[in-house]
PDB file of N, CA and C in Angstrom:
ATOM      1  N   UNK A   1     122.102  97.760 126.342  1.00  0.00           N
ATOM      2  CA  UNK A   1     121.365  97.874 125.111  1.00  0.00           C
ATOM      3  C   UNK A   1     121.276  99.353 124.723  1.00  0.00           C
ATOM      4  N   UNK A   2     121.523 100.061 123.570  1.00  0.00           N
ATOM      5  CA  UNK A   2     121.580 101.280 122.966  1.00  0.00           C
ATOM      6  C   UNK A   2     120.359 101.351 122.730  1.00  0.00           C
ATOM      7  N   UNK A   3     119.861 102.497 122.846  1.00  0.00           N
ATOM      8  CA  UNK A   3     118.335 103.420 122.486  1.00  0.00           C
ATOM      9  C   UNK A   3     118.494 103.274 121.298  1.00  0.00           C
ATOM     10  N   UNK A   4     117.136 102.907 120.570  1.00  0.00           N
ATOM     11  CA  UNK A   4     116.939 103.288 119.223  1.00  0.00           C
ATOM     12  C   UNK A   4     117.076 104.642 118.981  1.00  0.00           C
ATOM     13  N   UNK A   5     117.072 104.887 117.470  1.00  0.00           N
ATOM     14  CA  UNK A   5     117.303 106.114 117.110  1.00  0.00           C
ATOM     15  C   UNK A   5     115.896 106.197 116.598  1.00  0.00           C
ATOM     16  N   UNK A   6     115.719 107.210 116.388  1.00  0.00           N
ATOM     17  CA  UNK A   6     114.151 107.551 115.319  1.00  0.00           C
ATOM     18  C   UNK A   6     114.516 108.011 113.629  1.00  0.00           C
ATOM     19  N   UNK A   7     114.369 107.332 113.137  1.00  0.00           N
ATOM     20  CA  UNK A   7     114.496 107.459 111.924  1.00  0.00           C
ATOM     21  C   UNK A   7     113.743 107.178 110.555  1.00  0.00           C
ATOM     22  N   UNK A   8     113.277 107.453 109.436  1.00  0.00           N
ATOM     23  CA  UNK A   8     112.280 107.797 108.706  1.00  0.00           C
ATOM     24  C   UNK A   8     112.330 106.126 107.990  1.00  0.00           C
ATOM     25  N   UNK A   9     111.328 105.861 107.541  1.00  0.00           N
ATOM     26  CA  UNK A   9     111.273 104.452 106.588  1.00  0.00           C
ATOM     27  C   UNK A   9     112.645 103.769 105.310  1.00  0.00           C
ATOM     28  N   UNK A  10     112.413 105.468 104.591  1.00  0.00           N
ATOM     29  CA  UNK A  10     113.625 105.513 103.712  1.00  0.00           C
ATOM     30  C   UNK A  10     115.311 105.457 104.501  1.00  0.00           C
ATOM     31  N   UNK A  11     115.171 105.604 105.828  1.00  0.00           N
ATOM     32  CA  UNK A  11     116.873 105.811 105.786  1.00  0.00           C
ATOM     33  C   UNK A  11     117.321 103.897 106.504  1.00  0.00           C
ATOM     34  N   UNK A  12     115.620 103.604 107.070  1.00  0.00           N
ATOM     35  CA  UNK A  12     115.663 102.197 107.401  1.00  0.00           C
ATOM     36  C   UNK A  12     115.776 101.069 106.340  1.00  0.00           C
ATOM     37  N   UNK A  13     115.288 101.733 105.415  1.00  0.00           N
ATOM     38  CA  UNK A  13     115.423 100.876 103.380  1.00  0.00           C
ATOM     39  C   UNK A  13     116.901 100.951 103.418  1.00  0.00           C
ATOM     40  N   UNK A  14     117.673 102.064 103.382  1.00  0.00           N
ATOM     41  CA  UNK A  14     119.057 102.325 103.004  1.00  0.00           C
ATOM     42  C   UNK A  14     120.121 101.413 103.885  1.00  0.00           C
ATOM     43  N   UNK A  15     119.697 101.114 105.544  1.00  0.00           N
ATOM     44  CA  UNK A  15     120.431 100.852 105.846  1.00  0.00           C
ATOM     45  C   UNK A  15     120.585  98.897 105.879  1.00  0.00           C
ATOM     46  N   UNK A  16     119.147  98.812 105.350  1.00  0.00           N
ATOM     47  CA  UNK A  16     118.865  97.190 105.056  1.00  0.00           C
ATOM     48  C   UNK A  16     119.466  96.875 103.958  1.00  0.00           C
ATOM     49  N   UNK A  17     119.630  97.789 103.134  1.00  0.00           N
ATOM     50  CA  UNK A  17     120.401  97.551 101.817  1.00  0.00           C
ATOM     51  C   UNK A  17     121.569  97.157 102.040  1.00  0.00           C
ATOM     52  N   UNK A  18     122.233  97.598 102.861  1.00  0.00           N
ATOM     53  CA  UNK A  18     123.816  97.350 103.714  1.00  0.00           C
ATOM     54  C   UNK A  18     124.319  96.023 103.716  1.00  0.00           C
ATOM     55  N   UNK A  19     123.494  95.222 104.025  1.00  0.00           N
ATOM     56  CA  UNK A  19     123.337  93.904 104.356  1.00  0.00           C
ATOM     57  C   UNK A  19     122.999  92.429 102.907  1.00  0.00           C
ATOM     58  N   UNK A  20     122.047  93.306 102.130  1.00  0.00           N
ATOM     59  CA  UNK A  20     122.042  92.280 101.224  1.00  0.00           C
ATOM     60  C   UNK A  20     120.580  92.190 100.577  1.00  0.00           C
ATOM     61  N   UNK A  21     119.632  92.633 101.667  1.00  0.00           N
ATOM     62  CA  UNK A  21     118.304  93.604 101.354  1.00  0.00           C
ATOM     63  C   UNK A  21     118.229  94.188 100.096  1.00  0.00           C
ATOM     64  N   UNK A  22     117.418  93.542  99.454  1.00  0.00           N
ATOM     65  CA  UNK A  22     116.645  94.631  97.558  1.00  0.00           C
ATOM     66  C   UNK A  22     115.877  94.757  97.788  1.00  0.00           C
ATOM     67  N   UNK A  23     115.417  95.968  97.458  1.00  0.00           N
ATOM     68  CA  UNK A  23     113.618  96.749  97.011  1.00  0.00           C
ATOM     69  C   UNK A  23     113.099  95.140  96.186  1.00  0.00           C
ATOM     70  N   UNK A  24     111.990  94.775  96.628  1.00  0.00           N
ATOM     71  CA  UNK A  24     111.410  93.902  95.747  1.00  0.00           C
ATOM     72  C   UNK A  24     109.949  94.022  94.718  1.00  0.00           C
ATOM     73  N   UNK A  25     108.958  95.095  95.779  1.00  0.00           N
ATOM     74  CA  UNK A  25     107.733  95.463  95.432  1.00  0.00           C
ATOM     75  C   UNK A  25     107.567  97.016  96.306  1.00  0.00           C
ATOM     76  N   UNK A  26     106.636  98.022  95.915  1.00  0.00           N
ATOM     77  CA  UNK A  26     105.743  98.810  97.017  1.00  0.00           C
ATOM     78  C   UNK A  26     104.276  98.341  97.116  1.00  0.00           C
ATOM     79  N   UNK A  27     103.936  98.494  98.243  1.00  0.00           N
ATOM     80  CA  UNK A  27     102.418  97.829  98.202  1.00  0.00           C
ATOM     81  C   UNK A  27     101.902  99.250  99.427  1.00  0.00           C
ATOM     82  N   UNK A  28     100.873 100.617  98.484  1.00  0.00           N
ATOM     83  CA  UNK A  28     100.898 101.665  99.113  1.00  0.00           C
ATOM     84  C   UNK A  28     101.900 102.144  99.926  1.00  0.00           C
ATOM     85  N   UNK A  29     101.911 102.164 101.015  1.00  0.00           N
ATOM     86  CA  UNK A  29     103.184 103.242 101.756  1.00  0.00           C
ATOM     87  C   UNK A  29     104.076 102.312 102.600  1.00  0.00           C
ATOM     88  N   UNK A  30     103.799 100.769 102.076  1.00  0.00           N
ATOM     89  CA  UNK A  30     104.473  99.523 102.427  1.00  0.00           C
ATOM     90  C   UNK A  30     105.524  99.158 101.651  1.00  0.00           C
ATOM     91  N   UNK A  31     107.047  99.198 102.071  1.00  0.00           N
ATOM     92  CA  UNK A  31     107.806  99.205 101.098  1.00  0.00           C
ATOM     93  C   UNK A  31     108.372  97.677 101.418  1.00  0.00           C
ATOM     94  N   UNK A  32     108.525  96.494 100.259  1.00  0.00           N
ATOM     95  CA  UNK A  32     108.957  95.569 100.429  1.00  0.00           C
ATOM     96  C   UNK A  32     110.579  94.930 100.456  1.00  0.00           C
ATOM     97  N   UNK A  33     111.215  94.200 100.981  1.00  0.00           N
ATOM     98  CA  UNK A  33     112.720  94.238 100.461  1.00  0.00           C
ATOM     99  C   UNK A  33     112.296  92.605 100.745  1.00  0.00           C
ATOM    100  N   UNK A  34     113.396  92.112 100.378  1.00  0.00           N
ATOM    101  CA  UNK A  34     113.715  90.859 100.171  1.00  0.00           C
ATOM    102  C   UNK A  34     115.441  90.384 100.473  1.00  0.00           C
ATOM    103  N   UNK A  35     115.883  89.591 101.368  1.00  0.00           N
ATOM    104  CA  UNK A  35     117.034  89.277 101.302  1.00  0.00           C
ATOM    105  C   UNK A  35     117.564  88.377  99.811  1.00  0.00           C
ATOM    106  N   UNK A  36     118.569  88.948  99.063  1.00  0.00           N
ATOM    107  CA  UNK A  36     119.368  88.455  98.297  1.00  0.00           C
ATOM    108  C   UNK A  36     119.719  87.400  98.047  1.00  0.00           C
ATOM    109  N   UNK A  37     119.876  87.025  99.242  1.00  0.00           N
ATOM    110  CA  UNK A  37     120.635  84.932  99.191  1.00  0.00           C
ATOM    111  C   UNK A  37     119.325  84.548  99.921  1.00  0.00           C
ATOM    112  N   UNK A  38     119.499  82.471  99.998  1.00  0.00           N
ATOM    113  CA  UNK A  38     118.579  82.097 100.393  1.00  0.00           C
ATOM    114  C   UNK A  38     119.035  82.063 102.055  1.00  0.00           C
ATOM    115  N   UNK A  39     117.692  81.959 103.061  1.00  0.00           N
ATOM    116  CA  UNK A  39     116.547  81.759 102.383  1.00  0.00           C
ATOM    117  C   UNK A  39     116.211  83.488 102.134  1.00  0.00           C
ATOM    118  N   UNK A  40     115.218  83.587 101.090  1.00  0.00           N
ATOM    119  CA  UNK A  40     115.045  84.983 101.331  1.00  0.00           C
ATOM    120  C   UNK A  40     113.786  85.265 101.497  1.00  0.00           C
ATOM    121  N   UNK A  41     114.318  85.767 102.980  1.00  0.00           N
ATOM    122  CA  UNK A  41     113.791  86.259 103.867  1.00  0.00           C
ATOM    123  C   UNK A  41     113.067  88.039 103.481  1.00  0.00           C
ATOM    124  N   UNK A  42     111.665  87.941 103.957  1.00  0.00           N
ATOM    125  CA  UNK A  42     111.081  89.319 103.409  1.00  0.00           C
ATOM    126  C   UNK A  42     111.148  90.688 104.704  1.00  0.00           C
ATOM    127  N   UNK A  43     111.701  91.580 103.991  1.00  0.00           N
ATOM    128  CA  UNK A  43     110.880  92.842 105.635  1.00  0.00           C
ATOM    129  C   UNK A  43     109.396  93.239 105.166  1.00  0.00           C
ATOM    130  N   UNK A  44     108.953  94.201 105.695  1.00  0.00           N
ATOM    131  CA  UNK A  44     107.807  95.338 104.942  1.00  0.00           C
ATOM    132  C   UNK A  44     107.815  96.340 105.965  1.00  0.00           C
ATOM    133  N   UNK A  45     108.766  97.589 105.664  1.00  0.00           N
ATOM    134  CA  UNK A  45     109.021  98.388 106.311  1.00  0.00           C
ATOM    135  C   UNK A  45     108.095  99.890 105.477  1.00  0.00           C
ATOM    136  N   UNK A  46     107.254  99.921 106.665  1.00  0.00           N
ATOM    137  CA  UNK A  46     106.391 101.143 106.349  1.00  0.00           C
ATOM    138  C   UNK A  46     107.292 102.720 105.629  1.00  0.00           C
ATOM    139  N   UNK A  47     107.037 103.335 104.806  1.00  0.00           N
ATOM    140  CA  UNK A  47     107.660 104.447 104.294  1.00  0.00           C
ATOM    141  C   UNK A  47     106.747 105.326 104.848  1.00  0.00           C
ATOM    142  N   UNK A  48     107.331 105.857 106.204  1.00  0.00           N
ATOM    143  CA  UNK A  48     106.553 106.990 106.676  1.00  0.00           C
ATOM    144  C   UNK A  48     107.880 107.529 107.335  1.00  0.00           C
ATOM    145  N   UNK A  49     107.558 108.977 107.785  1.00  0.00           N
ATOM    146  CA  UNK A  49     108.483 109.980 108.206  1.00  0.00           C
ATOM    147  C   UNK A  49     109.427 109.612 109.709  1.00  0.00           C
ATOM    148  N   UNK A  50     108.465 108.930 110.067  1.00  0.00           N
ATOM    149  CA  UNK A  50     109.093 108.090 111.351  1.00  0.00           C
ATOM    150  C   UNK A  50     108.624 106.757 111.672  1.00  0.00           C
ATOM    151  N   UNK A  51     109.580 105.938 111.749  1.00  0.00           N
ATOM    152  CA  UNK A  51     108.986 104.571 112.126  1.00  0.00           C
ATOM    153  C   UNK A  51     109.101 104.309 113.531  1.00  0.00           C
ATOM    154  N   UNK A  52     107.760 103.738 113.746  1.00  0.00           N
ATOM    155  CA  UNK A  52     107.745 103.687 115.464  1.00  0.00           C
ATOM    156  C   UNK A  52     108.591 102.595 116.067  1.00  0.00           C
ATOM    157  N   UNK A  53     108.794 103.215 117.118  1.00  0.00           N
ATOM    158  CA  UNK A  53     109.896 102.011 118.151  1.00  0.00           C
ATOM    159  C   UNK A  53     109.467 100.424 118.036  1.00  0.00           C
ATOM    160  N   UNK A  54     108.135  99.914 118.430  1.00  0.00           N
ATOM    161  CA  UNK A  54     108.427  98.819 118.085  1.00  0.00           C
ATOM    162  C   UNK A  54     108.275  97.743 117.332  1.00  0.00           C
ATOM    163  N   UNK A  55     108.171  98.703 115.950  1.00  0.00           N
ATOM    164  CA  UNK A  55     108.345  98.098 114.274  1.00  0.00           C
ATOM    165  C   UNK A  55     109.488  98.211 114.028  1.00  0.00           C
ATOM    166  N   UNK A  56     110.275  99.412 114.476  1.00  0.00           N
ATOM    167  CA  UNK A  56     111.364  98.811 113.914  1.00  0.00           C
ATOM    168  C   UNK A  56     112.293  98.144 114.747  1.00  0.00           C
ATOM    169  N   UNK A  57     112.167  97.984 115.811  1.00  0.00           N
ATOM    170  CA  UNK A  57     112.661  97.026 117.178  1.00  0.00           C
ATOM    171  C   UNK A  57     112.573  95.725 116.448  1.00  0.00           C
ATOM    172  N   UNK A  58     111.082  95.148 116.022  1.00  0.00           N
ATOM    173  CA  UNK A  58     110.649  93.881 115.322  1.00  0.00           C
ATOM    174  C   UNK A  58     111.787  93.652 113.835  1.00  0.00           C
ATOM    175  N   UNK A  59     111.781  94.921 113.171  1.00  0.00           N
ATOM    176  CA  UNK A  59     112.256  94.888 111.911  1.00  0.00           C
ATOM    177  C   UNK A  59     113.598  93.898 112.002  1.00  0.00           C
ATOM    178  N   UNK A  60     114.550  95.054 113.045  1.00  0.00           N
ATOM    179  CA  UNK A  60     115.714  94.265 113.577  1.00  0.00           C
ATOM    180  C   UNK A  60     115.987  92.810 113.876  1.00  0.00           C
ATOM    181  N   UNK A  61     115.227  92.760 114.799  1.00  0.00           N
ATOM    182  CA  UNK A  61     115.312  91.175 115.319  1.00  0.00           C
ATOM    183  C   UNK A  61     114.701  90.265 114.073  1.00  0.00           C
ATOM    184  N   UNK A  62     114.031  90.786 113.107  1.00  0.00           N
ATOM    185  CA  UNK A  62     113.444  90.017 112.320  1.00  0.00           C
ATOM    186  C   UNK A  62     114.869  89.395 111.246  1.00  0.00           C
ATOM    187  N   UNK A  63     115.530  90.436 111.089  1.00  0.00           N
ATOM    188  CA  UNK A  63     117.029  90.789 109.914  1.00  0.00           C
ATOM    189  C   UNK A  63     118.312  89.806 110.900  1.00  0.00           C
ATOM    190  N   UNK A  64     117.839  89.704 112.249  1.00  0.00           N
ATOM    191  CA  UNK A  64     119.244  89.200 112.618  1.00  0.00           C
ATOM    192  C   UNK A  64     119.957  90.034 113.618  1.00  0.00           C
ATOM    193  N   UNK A  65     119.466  90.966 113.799  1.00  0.00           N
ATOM    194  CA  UNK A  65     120.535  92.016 113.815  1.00  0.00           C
ATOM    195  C   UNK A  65     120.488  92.684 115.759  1.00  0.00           C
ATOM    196  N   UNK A  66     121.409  93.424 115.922  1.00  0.00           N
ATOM    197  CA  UNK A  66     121.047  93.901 116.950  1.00  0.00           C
ATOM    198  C   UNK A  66     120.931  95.270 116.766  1.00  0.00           C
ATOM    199  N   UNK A  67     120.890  96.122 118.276  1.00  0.00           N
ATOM    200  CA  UNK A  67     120.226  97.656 117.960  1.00  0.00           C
ATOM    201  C   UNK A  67     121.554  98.153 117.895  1.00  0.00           C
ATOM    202  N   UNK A  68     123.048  97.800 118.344  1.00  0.00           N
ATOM    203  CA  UNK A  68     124.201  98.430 118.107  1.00  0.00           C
ATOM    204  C   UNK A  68     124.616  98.220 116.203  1.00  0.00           C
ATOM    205  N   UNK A  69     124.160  97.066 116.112  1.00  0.00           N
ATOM    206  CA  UNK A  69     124.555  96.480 114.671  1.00  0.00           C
ATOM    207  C   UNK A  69     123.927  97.515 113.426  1.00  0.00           C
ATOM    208  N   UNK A  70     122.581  97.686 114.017  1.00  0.00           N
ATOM    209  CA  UNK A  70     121.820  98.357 112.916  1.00  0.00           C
ATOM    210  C   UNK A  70     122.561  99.745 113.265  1.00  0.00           C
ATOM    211  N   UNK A  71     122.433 100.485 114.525  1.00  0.00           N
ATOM    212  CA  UNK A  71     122.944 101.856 114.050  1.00  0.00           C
ATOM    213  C   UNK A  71     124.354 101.998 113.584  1.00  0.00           C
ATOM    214  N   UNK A  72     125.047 101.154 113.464  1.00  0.00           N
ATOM    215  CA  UNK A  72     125.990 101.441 112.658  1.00  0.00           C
ATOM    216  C   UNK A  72     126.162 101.391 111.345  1.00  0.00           C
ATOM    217  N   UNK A  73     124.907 100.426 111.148  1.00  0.00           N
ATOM    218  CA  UNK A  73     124.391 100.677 109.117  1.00  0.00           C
ATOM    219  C   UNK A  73     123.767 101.689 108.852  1.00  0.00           C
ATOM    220  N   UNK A  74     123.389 102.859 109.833  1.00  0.00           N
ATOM    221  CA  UNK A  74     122.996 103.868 109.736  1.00  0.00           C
ATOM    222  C   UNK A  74     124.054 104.950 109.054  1.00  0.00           C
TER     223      UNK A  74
END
């Protein structure tokens, strides 16, 4: 299993976008996306300077994805 990387809210928005992920709402420093096709499926990935290990550990597994999968949408 690959170490997460540490990386800021916005570059975790960018790399969900990759996939099929739209901005849907902000709700304060809660940024919403929404998967594209059905079912669609929601994140709410905090917009802060660093997102902690295991939100975005959750984020991942929430999307499908694994920790090699995501850093390569990085």
């Amino acid at each position: 299993m690959s170490k997460l990387p540490v990386v800021s809210g916005q570059k975790v928005v960018k790399a969900f976008s990759k996939i099929g992920y739209e901005f849907d709402h902000q709700t304060g420093s809660h940024i919403i996306l929404r998967h594209k096709n059905p079912p669609h499926r929601r994140l709410t990935i905090p917009k802060h300077k660093e997102v902690a290990k295991g939100t975005l550990r959750a984020l991942i597994k929430e999307a499908g994805l694994t920790v090699d999968e995501f850093i390569k949408l990085l």
